[in-house]
PDB file of N, CA and C in Angstrom:
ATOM      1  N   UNK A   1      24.230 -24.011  20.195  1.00  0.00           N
ATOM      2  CA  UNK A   1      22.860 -23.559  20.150  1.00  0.00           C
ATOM      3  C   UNK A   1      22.723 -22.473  19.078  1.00  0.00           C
ATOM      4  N   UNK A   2      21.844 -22.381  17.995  1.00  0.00           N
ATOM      5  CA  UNK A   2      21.791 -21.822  17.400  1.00  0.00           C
ATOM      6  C   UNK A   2      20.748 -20.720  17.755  1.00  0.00           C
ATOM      7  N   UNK A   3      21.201 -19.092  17.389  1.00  0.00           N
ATOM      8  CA  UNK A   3      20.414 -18.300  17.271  1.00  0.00           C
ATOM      9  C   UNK A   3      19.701 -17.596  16.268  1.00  0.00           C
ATOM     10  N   UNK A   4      18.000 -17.598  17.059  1.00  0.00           N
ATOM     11  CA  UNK A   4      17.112 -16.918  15.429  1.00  0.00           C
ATOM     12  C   UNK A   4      18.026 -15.690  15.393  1.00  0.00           C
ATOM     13  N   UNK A   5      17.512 -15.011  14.243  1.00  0.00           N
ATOM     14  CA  UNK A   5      17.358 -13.943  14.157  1.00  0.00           C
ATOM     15  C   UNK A   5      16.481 -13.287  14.540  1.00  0.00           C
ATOM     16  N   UNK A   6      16.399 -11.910  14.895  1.00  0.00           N
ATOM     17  CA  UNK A   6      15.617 -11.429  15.060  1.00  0.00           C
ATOM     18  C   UNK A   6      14.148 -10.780  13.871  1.00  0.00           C
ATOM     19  N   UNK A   7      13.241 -10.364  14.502  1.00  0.00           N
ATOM     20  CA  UNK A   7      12.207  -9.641  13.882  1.00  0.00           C
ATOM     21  C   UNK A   7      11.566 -10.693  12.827  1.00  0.00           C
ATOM     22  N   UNK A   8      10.894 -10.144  12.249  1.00  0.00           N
ATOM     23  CA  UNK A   8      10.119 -11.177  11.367  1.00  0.00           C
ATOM     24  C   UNK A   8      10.872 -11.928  10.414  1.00  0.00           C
ATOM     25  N   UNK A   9      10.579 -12.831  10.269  1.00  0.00           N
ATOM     26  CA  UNK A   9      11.170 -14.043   9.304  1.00  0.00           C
ATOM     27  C   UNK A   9      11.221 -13.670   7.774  1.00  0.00           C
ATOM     28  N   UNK A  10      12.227 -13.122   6.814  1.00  0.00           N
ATOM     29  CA  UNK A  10      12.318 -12.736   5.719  1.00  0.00           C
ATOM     30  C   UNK A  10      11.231 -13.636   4.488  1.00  0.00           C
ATOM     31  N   UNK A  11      11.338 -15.042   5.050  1.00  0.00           N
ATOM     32  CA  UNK A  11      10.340 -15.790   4.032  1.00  0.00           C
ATOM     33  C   UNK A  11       8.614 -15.122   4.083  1.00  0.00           C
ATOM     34  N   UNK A  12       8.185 -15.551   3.076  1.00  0.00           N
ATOM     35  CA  UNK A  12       6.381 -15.014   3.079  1.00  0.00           C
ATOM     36  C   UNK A  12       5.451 -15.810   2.135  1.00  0.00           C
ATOM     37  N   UNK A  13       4.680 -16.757   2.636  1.00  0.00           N
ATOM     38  CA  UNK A  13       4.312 -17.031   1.943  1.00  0.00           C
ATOM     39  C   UNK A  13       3.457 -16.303   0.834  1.00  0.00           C
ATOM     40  N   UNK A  14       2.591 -15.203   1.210  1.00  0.00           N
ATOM     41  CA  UNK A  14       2.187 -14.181   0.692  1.00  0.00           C
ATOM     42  C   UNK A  14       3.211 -13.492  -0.309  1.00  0.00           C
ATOM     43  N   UNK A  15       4.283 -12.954   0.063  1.00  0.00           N
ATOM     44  CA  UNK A  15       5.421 -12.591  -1.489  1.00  0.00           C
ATOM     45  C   UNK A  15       5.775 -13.792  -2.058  1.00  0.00           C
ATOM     46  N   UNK A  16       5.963 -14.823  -1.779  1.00  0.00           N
ATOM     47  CA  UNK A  16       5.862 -16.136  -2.945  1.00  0.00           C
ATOM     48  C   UNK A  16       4.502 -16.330  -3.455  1.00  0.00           C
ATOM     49  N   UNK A  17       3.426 -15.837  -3.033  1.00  0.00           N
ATOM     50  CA  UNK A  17       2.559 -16.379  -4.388  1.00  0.00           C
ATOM     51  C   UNK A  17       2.794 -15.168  -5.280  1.00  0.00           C
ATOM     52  N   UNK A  18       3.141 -13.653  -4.807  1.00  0.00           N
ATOM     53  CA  UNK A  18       3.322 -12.368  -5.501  1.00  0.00           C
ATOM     54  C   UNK A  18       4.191 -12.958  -6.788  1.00  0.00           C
ATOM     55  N   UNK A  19       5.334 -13.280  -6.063  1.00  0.00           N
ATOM     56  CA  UNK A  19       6.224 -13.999  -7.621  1.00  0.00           C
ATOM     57  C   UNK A  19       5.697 -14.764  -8.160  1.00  0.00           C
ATOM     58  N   UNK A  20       5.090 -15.460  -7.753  1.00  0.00           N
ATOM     59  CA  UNK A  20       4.520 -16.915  -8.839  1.00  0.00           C
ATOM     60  C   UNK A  20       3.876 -15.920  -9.873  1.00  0.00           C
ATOM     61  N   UNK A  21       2.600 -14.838  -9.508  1.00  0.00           N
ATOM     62  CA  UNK A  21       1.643 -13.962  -9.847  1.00  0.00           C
ATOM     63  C   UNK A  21       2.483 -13.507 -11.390  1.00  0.00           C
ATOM     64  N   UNK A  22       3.526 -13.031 -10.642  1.00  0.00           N
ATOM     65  CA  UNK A  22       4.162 -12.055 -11.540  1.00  0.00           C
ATOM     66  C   UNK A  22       5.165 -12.348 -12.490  1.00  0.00           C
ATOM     67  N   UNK A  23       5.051 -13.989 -12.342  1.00  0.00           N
ATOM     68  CA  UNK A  23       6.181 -14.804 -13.255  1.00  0.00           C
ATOM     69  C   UNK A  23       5.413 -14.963 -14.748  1.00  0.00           C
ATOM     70  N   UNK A  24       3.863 -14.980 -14.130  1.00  0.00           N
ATOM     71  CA  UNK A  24       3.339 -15.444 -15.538  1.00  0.00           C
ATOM     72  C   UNK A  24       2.197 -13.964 -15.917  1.00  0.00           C
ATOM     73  N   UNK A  25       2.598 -13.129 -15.398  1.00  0.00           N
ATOM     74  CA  UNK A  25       1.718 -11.714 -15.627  1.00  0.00           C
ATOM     75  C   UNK A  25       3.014 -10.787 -16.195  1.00  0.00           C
ATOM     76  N   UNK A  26       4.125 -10.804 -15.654  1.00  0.00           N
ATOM     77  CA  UNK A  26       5.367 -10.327 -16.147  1.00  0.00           C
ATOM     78  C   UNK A  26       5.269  -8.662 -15.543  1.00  0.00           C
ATOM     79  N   UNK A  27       4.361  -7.964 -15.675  1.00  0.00           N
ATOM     80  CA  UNK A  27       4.116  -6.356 -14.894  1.00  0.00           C
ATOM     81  C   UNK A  27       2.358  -6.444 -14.447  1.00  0.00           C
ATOM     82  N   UNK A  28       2.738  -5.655 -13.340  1.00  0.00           N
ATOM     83  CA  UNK A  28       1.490  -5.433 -13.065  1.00  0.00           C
ATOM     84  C   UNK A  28       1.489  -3.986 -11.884  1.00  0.00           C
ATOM     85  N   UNK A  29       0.197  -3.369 -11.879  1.00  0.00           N
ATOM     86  CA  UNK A  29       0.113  -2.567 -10.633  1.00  0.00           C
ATOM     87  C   UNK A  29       0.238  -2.998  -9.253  1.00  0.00           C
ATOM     88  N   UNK A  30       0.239  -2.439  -8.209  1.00  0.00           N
ATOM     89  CA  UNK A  30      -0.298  -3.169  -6.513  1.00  0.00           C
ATOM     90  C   UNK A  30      -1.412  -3.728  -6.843  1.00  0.00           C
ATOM     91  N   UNK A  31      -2.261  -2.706  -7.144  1.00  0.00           N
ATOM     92  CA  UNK A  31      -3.954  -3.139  -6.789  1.00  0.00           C
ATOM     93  C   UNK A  31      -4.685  -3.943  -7.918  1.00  0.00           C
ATOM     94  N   UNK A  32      -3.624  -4.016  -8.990  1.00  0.00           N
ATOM     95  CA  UNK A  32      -4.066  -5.324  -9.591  1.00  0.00           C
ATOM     96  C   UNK A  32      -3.929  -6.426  -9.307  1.00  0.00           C
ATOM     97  N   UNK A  33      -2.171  -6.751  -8.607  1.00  0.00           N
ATOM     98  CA  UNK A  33      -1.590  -8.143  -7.844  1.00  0.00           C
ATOM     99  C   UNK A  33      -2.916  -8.425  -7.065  1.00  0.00           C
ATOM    100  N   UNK A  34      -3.372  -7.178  -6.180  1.00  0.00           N
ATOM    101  CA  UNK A  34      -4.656  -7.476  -4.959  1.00  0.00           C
ATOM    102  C   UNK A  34      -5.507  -7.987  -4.940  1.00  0.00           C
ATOM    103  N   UNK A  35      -6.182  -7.719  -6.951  1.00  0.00           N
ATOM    104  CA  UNK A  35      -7.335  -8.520  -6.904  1.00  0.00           C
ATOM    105  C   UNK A  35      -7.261  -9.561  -7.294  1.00  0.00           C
ATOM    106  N   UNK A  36      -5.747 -10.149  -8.202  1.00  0.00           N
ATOM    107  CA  UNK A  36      -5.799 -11.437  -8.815  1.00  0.00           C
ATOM    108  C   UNK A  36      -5.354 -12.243  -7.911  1.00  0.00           C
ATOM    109  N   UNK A  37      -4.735 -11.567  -6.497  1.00  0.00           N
ATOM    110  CA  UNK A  37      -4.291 -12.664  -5.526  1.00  0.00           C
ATOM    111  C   UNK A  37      -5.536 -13.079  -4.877  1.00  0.00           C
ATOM    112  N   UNK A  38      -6.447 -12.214  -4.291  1.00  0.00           N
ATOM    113  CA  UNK A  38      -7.742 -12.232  -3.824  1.00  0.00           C
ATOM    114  C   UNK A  38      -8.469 -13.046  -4.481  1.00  0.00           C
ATOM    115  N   UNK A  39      -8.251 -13.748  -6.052  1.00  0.00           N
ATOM    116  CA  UNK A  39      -9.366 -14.766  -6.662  1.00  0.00           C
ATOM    117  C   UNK A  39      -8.640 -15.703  -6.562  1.00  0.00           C
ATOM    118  N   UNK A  40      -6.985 -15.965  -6.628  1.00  0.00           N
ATOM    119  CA  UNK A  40      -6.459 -17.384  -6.465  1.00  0.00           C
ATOM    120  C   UNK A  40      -6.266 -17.796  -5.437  1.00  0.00           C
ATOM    121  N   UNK A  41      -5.507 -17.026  -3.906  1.00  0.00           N
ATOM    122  CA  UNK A  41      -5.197 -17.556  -2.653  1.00  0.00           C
ATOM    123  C   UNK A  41      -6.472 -16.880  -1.514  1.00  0.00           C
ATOM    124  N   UNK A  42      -6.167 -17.238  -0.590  1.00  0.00           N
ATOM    125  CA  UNK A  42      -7.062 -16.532   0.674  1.00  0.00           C
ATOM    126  C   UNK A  42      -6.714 -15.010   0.617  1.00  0.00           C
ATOM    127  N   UNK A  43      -8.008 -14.322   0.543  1.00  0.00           N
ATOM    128  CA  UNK A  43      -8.156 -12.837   0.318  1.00  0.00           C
ATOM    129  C   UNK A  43      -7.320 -12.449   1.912  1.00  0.00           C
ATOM    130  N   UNK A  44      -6.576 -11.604   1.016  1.00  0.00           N
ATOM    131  CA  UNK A  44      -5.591 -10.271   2.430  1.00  0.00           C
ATOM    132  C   UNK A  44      -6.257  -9.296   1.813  1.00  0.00           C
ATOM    133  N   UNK A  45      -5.721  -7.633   2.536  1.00  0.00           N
ATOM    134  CA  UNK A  45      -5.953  -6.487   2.829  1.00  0.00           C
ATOM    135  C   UNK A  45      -4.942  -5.907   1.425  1.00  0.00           C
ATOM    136  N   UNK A  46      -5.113  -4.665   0.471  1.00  0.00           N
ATOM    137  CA  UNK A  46      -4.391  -4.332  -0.493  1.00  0.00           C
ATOM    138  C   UNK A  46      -3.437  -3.923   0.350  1.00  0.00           C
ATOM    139  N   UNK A  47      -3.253  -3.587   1.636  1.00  0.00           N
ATOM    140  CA  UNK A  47      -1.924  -3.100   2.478  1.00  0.00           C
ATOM    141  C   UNK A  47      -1.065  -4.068   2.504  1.00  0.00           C
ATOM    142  N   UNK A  48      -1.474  -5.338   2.413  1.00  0.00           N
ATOM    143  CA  UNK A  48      -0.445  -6.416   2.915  1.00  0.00           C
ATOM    144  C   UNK A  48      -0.077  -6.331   1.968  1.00  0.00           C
ATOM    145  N   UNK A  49      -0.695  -6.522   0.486  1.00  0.00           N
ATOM    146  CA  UNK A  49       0.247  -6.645  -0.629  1.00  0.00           C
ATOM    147  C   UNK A  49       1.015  -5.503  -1.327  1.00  0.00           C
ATOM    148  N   UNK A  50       0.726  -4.171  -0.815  1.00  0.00           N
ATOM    149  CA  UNK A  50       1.984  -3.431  -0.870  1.00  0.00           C
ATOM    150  C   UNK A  50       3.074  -3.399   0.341  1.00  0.00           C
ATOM    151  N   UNK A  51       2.751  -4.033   1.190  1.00  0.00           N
ATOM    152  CA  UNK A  51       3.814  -3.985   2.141  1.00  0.00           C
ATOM    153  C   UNK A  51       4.985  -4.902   1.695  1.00  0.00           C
ATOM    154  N   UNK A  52       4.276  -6.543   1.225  1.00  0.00           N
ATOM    155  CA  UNK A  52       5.100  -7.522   0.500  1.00  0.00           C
ATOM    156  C   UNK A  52       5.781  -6.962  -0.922  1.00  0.00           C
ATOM    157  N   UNK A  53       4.871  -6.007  -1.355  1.00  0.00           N
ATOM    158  CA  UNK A  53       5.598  -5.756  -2.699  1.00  0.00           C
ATOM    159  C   UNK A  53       6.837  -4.727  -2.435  1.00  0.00           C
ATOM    160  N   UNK A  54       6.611  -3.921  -1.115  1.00  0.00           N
ATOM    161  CA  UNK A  54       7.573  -3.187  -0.881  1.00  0.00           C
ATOM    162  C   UNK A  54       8.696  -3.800  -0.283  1.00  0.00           C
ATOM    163  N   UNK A  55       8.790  -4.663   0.494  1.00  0.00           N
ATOM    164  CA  UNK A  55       9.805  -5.912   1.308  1.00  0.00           C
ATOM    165  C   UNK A  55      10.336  -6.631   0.387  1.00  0.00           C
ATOM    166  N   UNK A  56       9.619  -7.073  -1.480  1.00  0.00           N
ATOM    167  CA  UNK A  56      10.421  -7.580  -1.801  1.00  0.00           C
ATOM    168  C   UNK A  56      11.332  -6.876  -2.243  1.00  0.00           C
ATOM    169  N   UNK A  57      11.221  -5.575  -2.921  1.00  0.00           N
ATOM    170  CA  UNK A  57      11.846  -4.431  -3.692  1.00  0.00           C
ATOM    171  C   UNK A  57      13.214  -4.571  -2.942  1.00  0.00           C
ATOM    172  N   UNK A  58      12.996  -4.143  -1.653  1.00  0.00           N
ATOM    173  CA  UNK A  58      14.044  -3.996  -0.505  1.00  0.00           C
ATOM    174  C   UNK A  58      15.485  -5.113  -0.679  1.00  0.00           C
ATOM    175  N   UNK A  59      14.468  -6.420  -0.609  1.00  0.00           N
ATOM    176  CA  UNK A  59      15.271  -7.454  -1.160  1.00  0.00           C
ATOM    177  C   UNK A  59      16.057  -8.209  -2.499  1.00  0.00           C
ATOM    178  N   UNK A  60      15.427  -7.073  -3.342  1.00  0.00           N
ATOM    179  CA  UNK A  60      15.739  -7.041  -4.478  1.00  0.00           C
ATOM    180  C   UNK A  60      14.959  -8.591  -5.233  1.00  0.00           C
ATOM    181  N   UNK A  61      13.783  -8.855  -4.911  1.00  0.00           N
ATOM    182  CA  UNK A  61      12.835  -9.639  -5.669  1.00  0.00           C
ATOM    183  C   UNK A  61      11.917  -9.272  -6.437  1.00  0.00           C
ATOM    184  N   UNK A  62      11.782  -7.941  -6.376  1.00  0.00           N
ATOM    185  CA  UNK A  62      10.507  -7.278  -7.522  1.00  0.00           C
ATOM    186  C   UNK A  62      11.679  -5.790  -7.990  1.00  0.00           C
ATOM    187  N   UNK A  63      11.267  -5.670  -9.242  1.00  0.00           N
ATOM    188  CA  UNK A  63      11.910  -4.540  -9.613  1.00  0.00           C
ATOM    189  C   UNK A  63      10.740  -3.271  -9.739  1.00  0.00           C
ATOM    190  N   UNK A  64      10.576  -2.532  -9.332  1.00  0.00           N
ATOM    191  CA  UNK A  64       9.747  -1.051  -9.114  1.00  0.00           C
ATOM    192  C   UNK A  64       9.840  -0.630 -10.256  1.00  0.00           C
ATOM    193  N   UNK A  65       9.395  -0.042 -11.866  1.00  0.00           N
ATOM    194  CA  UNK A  65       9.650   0.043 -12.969  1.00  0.00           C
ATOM    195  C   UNK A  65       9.402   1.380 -12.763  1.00  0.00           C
ATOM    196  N   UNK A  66       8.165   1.627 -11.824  1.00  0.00           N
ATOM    197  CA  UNK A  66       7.867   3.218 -11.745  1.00  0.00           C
ATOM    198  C   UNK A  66       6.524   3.227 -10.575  1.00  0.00           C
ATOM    199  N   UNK A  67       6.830   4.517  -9.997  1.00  0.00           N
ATOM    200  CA  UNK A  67       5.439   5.192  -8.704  1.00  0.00           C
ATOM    201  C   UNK A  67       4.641   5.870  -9.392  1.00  0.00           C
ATOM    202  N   UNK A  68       3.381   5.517  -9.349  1.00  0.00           N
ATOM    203  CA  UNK A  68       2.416   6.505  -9.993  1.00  0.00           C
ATOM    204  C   UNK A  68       1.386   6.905  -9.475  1.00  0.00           C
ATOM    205  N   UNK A  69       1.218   8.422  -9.110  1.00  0.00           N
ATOM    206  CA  UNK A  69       0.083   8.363  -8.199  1.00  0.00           C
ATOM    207  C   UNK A  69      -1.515   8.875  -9.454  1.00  0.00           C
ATOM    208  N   UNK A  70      -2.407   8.519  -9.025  1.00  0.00           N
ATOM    209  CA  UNK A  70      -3.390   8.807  -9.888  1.00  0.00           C
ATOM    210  C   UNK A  70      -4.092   9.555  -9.555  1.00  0.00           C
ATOM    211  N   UNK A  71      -4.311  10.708 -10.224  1.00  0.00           N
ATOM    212  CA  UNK A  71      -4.782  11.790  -9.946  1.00  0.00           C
ATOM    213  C   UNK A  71      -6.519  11.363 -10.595  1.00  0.00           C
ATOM    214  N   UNK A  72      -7.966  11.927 -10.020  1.00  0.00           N
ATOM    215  CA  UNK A  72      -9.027  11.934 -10.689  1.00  0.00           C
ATOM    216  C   UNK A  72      -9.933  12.432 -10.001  1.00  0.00           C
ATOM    217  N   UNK A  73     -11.580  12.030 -10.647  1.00  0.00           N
ATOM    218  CA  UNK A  73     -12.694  12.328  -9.505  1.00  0.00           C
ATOM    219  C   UNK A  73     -12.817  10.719  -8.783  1.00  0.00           C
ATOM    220  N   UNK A  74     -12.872  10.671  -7.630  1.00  0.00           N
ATOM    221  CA  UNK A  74     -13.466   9.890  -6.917  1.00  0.00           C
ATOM    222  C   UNK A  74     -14.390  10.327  -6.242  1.00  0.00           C
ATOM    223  N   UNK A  75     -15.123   8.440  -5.854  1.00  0.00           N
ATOM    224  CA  UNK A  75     -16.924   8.505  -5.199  1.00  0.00           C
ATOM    225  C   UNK A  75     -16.422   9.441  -4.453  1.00  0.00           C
ATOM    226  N   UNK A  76     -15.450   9.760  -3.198  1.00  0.00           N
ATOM    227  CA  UNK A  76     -15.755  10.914  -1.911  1.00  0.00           C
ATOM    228  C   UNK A  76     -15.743  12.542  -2.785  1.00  0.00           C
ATOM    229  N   UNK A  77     -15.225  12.511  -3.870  1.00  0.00           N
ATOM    230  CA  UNK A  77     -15.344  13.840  -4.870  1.00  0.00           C
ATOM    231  C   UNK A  77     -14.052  14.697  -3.767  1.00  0.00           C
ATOM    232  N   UNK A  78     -14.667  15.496  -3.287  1.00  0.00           N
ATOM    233  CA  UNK A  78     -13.587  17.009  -3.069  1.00  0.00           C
ATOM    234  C   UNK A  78     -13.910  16.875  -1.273  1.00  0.00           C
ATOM    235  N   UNK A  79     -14.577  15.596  -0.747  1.00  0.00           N
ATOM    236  CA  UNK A  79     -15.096  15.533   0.766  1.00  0.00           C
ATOM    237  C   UNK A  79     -13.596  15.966   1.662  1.00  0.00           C
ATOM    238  N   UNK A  80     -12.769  15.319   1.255  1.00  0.00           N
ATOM    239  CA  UNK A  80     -11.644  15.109   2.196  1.00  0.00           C
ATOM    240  C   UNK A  80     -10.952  16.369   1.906  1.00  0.00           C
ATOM    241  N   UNK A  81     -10.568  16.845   1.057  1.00  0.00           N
ATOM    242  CA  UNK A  81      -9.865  18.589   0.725  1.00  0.00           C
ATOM    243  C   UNK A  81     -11.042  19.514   1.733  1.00  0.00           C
ATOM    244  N   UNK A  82     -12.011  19.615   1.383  1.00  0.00           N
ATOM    245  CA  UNK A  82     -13.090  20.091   2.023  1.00  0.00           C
ATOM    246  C   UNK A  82     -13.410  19.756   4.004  1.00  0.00           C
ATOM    247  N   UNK A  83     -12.879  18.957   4.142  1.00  0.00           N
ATOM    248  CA  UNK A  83     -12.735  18.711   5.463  1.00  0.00           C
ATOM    249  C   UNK A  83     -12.002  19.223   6.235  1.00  0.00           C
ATOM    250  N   UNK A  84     -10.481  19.145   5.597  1.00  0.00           N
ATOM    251  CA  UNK A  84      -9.644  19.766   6.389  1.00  0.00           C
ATOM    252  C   UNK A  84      -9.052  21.293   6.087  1.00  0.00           C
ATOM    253  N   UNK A  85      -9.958  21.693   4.933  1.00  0.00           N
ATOM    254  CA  UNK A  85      -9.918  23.032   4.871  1.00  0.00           C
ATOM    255  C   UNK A  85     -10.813  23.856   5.693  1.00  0.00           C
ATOM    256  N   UNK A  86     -11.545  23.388   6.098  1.00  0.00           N
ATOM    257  CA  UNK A  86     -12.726  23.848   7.145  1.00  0.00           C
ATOM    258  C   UNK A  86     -12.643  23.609   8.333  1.00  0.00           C
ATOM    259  N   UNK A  87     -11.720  22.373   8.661  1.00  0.00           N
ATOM    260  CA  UNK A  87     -11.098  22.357   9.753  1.00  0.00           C
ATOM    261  C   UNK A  87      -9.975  23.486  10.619  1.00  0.00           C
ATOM    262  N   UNK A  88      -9.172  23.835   8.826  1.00  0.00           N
ATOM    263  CA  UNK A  88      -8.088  24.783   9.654  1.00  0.00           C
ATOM    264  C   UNK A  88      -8.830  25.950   9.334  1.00  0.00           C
ATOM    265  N   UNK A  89      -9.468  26.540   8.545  1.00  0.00           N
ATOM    266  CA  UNK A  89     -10.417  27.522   9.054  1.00  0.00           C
ATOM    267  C   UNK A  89     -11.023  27.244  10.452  1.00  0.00           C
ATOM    268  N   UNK A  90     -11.026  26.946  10.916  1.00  0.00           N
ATOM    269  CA  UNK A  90     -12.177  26.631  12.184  1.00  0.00           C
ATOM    270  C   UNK A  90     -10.968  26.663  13.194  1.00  0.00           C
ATOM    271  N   UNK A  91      -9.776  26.421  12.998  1.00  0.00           N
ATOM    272  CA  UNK A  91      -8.883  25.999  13.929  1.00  0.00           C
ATOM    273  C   UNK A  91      -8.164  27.780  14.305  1.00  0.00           C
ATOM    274  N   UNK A  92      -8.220  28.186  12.877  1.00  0.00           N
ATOM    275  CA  UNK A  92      -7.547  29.632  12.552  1.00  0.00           C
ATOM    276  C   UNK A  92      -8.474  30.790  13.596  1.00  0.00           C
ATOM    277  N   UNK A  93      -9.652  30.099  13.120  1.00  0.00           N
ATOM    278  CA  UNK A  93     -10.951  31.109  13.950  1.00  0.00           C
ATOM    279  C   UNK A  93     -10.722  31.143  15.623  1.00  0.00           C
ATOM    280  N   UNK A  94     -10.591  29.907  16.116  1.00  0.00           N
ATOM    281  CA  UNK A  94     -10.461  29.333  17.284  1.00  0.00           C
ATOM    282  C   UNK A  94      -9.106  30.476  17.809  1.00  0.00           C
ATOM    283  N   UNK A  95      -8.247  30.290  17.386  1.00  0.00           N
ATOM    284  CA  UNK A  95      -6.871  30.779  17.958  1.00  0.00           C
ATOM    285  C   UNK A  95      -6.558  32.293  17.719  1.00  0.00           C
ATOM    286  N   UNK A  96      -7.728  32.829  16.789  1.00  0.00           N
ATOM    287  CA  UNK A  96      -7.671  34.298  16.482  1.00  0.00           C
ATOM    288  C   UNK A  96      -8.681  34.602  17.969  1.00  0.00           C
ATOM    289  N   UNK A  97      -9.769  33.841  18.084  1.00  0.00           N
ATOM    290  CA  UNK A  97     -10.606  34.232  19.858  1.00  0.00           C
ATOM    291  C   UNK A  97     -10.056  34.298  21.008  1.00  0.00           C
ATOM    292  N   UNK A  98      -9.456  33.369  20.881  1.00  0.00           N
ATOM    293  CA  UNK A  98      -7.921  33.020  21.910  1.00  0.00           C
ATOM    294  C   UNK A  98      -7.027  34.298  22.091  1.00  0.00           C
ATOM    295  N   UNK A  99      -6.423  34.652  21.108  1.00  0.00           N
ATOM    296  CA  UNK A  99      -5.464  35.158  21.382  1.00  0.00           C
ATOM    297  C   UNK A  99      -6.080  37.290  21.768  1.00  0.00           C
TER     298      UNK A  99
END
């Protein structure tokens, strides 16, 4: 009797179209794979396709050339810095009444 293995099944169809993607694109970003997979196969979530792009790395099917985070203005602008700076002000205030 043969036994599975456990946990999820290493095959994907989702990281095989990533390679196909990237056989004839040669480099690309995540969130570019996201949108050109999104016009050729059934649209996923940009999470799935960094999760696959990260599972293949693991497996040594995609090579990582480099991490880049992008710094800029975005539509939310300064909302989210601004949130939780006012939060721990508010939290600081709270525990200075307290104490």
């Amino acid at each position: 009797m043969d036994k599975k293995p456990r946990g999820r099944p290493i095959k994907s169809e989702i990281r095989q179209n990533l390679i196909e993607i990237l056989y004839f694109k040669k480099k690309a970003y995540g969130y570019e794979l996201h949108k050109i997979y999104n016009e050729i196969f059934p649209k996923c979530t940009n999470e799935v396709v960094y999760y696959h792009l990260k599972k293949g790395a693991i497996l040594n099917l995609f090579k990582v050339e480099k991490i880049v985070t992008e710094q800029g203005n975005y539509s939310w602008g300064t909302a989210v810095k601004e949130y939780f700076e006012n939060k721990e002000k508010q939290m600081n205030n709270e525990s200075n009444i307290i104490s």
